[in-house]
PDB file of N, CA and C in Angstrom:
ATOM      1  N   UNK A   1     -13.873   6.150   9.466  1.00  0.00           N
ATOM      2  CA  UNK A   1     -12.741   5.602   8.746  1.00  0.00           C
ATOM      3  C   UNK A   1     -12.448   4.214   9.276  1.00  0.00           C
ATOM      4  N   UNK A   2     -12.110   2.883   8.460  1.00  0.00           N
ATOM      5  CA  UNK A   2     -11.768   2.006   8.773  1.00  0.00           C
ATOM      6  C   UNK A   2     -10.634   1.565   9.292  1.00  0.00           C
ATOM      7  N   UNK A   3      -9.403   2.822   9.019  1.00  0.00           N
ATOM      8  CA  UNK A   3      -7.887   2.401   9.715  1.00  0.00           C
ATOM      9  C   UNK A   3      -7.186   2.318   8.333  1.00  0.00           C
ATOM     10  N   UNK A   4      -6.149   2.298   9.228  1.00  0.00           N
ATOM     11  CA  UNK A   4      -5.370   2.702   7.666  1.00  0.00           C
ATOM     12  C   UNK A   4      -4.444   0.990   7.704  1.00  0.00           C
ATOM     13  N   UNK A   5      -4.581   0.322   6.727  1.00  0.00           N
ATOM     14  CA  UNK A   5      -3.651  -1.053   6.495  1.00  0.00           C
ATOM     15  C   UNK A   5      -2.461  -0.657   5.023  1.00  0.00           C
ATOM     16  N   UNK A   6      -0.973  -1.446   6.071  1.00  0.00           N
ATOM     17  CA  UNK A   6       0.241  -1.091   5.312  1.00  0.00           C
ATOM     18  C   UNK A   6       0.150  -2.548   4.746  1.00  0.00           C
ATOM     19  N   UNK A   7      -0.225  -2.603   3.287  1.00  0.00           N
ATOM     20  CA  UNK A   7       0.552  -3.844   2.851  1.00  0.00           C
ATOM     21  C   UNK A   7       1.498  -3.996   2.037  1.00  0.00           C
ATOM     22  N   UNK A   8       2.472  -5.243   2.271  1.00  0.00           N
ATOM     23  CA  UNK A   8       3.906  -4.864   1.358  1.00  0.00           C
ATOM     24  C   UNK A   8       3.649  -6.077   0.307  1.00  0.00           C
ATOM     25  N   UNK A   9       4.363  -5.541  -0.764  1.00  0.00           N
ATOM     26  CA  UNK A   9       4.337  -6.265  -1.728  1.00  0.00           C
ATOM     27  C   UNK A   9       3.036  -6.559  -2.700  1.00  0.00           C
ATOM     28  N   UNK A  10       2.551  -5.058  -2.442  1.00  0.00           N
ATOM     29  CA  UNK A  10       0.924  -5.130  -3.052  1.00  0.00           C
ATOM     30  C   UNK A  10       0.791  -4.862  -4.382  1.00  0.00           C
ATOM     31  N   UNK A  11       2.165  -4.996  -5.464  1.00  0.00           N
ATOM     32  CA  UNK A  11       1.839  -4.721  -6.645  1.00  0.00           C
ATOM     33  C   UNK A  11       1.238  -6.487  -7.393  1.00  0.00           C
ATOM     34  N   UNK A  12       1.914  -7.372  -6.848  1.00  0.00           N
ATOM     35  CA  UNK A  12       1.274  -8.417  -7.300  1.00  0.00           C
ATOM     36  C   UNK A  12       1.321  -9.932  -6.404  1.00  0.00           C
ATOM     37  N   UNK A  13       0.244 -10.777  -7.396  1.00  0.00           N
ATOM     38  CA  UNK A  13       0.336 -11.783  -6.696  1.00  0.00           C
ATOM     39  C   UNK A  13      -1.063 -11.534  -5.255  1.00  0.00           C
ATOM     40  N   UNK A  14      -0.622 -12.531  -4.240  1.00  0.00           N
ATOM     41  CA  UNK A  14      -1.527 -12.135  -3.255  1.00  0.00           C
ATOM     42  C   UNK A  14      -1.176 -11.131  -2.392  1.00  0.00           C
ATOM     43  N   UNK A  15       0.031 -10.173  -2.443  1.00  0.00           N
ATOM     44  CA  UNK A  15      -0.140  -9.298  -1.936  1.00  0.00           C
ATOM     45  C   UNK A  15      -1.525  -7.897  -2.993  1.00  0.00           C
ATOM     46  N   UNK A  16      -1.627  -8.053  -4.129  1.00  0.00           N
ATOM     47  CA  UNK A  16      -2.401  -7.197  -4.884  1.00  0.00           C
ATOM     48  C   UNK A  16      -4.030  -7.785  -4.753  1.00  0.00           C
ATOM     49  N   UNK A  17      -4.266  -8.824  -4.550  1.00  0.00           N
ATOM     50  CA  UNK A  17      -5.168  -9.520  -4.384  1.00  0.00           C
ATOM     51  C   UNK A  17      -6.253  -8.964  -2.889  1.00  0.00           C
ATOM     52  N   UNK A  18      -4.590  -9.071  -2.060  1.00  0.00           N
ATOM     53  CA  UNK A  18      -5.004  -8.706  -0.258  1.00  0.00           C
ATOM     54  C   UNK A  18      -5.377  -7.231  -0.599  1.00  0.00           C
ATOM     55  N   UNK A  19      -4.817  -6.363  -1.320  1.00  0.00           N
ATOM     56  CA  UNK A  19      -4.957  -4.968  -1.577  1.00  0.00           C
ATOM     57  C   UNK A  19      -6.560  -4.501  -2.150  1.00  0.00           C
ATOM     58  N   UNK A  20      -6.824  -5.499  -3.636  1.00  0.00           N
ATOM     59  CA  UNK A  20      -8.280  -5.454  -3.897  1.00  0.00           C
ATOM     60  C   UNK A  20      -9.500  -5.472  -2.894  1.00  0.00           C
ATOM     61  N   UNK A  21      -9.278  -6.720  -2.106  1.00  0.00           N
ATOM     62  CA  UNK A  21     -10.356  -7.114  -1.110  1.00  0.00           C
ATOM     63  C   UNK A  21     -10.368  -5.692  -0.495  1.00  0.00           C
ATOM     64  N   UNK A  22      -9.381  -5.587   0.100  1.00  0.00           N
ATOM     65  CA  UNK A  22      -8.976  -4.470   1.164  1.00  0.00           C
ATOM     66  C   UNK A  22      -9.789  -3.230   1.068  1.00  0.00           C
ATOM     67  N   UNK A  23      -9.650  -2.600  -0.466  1.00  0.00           N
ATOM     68  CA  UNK A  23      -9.697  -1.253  -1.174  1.00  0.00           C
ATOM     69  C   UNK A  23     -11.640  -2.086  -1.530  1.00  0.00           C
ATOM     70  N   UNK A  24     -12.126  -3.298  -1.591  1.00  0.00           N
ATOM     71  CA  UNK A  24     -13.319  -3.042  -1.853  1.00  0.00           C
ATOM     72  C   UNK A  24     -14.209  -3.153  -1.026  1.00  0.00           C
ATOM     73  N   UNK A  25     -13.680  -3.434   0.475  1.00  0.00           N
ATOM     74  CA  UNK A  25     -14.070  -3.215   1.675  1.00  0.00           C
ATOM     75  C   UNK A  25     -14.049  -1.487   2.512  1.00  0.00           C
ATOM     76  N   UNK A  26     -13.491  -0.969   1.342  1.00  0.00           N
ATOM     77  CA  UNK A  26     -13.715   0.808   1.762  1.00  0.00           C
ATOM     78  C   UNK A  26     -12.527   1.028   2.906  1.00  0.00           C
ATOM     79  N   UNK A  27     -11.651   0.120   2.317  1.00  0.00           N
ATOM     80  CA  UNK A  27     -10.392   0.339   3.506  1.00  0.00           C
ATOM     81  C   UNK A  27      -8.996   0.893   2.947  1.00  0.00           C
ATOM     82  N   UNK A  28      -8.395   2.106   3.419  1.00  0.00           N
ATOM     83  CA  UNK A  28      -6.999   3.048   3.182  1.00  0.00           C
ATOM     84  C   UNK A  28      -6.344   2.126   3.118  1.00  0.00           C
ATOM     85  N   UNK A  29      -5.529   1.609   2.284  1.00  0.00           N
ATOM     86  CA  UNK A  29      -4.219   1.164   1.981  1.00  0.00           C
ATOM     87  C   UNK A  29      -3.317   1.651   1.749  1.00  0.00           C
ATOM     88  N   UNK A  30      -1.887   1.557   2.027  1.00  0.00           N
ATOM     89  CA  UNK A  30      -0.813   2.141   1.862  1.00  0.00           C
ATOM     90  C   UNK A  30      -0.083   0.342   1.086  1.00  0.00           C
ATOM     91  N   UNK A  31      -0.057   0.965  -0.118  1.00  0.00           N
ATOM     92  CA  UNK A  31       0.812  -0.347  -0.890  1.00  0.00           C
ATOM     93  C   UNK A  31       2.408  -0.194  -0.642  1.00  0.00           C
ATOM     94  N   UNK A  32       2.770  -0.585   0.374  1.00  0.00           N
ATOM     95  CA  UNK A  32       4.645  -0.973   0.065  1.00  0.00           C
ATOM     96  C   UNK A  32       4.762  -1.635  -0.785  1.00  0.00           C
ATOM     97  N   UNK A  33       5.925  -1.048  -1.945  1.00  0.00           N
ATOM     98  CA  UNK A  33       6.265  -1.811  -3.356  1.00  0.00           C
ATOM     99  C   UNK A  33       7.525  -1.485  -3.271  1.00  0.00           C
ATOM    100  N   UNK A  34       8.532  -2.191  -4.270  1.00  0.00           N
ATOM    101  CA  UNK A  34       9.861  -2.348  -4.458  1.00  0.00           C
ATOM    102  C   UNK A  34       9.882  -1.190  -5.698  1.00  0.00           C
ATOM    103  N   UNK A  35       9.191  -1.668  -6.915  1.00  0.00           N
ATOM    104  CA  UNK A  35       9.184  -0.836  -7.787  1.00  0.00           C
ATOM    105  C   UNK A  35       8.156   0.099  -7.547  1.00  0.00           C
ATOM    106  N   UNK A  36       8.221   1.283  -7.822  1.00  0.00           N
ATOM    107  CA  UNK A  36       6.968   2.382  -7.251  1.00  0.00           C
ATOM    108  C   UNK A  36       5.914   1.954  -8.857  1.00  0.00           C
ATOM    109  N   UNK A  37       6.540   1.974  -9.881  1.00  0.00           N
ATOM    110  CA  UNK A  37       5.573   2.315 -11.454  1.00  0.00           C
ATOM    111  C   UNK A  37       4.833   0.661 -10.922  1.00  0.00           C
ATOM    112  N   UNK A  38       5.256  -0.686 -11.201  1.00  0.00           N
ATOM    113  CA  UNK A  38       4.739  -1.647 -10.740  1.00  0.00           C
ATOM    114  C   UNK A  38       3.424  -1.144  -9.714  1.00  0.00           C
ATOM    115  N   UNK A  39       3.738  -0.359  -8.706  1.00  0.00           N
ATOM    116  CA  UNK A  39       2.894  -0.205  -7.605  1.00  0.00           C
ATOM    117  C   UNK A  39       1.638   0.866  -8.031  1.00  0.00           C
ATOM    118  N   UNK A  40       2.155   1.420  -9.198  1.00  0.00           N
ATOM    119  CA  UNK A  40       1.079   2.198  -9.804  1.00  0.00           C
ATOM    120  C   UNK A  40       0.631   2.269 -10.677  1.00  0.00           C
ATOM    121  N   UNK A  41       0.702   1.019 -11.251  1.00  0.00           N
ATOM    122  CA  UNK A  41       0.091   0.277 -12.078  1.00  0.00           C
ATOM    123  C   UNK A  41      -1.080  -0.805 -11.907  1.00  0.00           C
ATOM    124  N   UNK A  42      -0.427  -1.256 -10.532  1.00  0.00           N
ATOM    125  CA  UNK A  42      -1.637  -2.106  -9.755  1.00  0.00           C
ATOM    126  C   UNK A  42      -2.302  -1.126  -9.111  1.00  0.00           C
ATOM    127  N   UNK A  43      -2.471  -0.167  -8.969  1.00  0.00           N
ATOM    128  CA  UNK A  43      -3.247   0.981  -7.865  1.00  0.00           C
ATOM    129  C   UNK A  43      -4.112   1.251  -9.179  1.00  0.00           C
ATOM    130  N   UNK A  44      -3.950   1.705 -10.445  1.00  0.00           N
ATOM    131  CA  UNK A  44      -4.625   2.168 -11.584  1.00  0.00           C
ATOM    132  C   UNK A  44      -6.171   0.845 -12.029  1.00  0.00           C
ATOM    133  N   UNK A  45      -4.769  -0.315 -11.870  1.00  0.00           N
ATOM    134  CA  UNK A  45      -6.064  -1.217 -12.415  1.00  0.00           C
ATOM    135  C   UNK A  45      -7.255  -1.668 -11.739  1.00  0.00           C
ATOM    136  N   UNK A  46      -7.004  -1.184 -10.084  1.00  0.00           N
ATOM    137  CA  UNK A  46      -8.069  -1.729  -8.588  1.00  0.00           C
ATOM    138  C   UNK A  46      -8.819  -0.336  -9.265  1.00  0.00           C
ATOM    139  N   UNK A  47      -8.462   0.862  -9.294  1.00  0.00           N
ATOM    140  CA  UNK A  47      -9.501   1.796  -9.358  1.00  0.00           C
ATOM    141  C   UNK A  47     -10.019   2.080 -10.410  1.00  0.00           C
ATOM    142  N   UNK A  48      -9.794   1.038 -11.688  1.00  0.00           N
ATOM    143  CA  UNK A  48     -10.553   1.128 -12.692  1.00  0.00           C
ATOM    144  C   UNK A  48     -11.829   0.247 -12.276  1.00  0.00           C
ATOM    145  N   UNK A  49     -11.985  -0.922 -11.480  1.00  0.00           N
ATOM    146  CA  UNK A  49     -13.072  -1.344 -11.273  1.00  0.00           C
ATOM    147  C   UNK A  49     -13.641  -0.914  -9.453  1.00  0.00           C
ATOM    148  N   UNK A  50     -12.899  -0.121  -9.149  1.00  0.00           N
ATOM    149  CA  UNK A  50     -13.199   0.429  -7.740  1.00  0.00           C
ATOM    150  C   UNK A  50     -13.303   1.370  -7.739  1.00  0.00           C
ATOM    151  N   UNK A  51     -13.798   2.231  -8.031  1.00  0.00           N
ATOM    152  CA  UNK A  51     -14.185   3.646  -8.292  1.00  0.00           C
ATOM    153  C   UNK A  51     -14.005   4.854  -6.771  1.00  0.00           C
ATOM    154  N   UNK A  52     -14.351   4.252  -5.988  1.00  0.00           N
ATOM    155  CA  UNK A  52     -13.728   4.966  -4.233  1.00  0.00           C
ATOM    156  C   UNK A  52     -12.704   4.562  -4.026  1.00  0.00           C
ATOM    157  N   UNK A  53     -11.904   3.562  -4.339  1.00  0.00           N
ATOM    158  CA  UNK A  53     -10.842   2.931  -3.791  1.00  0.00           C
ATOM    159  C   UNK A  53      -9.363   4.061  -3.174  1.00  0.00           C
ATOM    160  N   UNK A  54      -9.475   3.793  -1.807  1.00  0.00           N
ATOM    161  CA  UNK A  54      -8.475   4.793  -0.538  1.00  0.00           C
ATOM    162  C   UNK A  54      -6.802   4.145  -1.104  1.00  0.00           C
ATOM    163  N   UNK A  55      -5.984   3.997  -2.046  1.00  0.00           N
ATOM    164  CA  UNK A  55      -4.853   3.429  -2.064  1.00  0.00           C
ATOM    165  C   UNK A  55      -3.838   4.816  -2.001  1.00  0.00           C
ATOM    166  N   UNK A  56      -2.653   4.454  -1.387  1.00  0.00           N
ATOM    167  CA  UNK A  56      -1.755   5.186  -1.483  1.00  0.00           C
ATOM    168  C   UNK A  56       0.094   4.048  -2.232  1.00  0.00           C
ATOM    169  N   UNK A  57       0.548   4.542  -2.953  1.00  0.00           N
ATOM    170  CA  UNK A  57       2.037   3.626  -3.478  1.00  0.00           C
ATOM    171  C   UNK A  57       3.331   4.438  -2.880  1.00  0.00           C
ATOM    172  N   UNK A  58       3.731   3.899  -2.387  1.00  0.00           N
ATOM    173  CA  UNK A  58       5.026   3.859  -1.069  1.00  0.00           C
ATOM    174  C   UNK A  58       6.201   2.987  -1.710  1.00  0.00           C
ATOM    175  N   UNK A  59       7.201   3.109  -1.533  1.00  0.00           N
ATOM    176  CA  UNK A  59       8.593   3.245  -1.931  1.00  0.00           C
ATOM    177  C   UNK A  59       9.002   2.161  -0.724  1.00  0.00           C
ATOM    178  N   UNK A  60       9.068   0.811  -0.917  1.00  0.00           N
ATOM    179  CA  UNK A  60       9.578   0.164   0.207  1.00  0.00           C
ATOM    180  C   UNK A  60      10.246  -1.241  -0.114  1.00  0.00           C
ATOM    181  N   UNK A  61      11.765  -1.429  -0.696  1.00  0.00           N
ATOM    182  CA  UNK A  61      12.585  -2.633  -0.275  1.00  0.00           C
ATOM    183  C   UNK A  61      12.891  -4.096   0.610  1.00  0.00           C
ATOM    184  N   UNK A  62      12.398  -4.756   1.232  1.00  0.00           N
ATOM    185  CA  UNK A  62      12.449  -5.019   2.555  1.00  0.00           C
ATOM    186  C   UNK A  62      13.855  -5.750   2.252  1.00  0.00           C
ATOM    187  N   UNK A  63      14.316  -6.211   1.255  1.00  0.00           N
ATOM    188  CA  UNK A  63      15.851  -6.113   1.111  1.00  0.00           C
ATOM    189  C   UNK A  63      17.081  -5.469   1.746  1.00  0.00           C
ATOM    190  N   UNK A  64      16.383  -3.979   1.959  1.00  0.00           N
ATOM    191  CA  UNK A  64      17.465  -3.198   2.467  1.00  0.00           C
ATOM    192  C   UNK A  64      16.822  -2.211   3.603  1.00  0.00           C
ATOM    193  N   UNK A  65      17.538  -2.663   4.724  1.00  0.00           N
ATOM    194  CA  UNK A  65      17.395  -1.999   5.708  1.00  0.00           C
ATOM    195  C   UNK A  65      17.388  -0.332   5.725  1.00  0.00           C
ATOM    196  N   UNK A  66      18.338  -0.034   4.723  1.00  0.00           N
ATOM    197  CA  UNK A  66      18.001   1.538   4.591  1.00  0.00           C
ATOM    198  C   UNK A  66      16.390   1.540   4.089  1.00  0.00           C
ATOM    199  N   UNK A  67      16.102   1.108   3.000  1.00  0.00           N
ATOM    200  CA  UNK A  67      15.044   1.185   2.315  1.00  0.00           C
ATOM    201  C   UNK A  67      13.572   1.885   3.079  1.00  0.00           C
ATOM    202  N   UNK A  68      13.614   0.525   4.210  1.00  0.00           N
ATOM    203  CA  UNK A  68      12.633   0.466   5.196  1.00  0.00           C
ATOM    204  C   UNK A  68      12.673   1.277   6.021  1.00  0.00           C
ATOM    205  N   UNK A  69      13.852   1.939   6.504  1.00  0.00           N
ATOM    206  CA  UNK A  69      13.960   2.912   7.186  1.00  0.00           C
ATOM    207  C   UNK A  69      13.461   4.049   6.721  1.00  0.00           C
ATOM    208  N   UNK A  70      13.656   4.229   5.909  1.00  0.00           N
ATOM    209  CA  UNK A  70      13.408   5.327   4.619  1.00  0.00           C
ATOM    210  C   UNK A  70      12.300   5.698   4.860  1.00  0.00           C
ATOM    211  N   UNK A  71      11.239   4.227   4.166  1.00  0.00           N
ATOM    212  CA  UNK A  71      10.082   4.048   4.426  1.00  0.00           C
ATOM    213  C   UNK A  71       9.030   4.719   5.982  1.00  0.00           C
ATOM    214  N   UNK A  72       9.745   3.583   6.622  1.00  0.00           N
ATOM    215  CA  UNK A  72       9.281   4.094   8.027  1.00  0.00           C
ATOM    216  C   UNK A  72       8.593   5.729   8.422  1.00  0.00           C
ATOM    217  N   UNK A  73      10.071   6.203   8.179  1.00  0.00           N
ATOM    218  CA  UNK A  73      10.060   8.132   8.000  1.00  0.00           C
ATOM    219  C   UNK A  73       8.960   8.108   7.800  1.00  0.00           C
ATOM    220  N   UNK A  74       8.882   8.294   6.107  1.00  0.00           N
ATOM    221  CA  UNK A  74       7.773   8.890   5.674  1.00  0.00           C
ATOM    222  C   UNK A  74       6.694   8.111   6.019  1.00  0.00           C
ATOM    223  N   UNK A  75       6.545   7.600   6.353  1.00  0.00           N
ATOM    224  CA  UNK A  75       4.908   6.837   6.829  1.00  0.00           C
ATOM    225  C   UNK A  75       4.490   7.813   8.220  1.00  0.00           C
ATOM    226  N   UNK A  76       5.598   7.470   9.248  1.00  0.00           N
ATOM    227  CA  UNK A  76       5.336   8.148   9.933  1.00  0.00           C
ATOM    228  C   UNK A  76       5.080   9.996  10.268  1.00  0.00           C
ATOM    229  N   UNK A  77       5.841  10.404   9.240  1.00  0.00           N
ATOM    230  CA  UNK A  77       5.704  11.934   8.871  1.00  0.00           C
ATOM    231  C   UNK A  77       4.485  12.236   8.253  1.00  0.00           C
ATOM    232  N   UNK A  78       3.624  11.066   7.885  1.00  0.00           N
ATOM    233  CA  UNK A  78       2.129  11.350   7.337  1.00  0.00           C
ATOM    234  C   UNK A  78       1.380  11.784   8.421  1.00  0.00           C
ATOM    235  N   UNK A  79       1.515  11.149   9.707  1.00  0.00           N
ATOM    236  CA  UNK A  79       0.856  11.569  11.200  1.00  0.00           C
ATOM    237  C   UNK A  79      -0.498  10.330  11.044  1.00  0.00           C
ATOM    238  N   UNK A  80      -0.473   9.858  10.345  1.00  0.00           N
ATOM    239  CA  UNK A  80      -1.481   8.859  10.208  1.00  0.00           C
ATOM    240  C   UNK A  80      -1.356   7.657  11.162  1.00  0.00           C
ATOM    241  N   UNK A  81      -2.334   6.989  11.652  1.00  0.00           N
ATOM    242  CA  UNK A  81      -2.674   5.560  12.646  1.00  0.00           C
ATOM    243  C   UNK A  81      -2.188   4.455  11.693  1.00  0.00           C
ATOM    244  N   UNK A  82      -1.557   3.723  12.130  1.00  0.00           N
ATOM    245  CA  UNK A  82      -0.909   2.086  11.389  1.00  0.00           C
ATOM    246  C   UNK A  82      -1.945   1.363  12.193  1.00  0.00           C
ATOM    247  N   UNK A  83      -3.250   0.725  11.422  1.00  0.00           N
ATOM    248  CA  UNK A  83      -3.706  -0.321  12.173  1.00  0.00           C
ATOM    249  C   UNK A  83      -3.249  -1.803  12.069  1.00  0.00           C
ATOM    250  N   UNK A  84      -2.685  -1.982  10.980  1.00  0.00           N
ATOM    251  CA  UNK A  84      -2.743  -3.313  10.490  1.00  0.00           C
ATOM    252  C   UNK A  84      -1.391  -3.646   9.282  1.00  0.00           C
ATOM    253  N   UNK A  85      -0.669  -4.331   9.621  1.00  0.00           N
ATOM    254  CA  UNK A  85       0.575  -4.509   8.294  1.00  0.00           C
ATOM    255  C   UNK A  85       0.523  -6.242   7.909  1.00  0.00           C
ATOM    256  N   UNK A  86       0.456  -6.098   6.831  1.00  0.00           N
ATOM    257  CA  UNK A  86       0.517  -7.459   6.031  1.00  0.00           C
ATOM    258  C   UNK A  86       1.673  -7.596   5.610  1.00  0.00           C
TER     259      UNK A  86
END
């Protein structure tokens, strides 16, 4: 396994961009998004031309400190390794 990378703001722009490379380098992503459908919408369109692609869409604000907290939790309740956050 390559490690698992948290990137935020991966529904668009160069955070979705950083997510493609990422996902076509055979690497787990966890997309932090504001809007979750946005975030799974960009997860749909990487694995229409990425066919293995490791993405997961995460629920994350950085607006609001609850949000992230929120976030945090459940990331960490996955039991999974954070190698890398964008």
């Amino acid at each position: 396994q390559k490690g698992i990378y948290l990137n935020a703001g991966a529904s668009s722009g160069i955070g979705l961009e950083t997510t493609r490379v990422l996902a076509l380098r055979g690497v787990h992503v966890v997309m932090a998004v504001r809007n979750v459908e946005a975030g799974e919408n960009a997860k749909r369109l990487i694995q229409t031309k990425i066919k293995d692609a490791k993405l997961q869409v995460m629920q994350m604000d950085v607006s609001s400190l609850q949000s992230v907290h929120d976030f945090c939790n459940n990331f960490m309740s996955m039991g999974t390794p954070l190698n890398i956050l964008m």
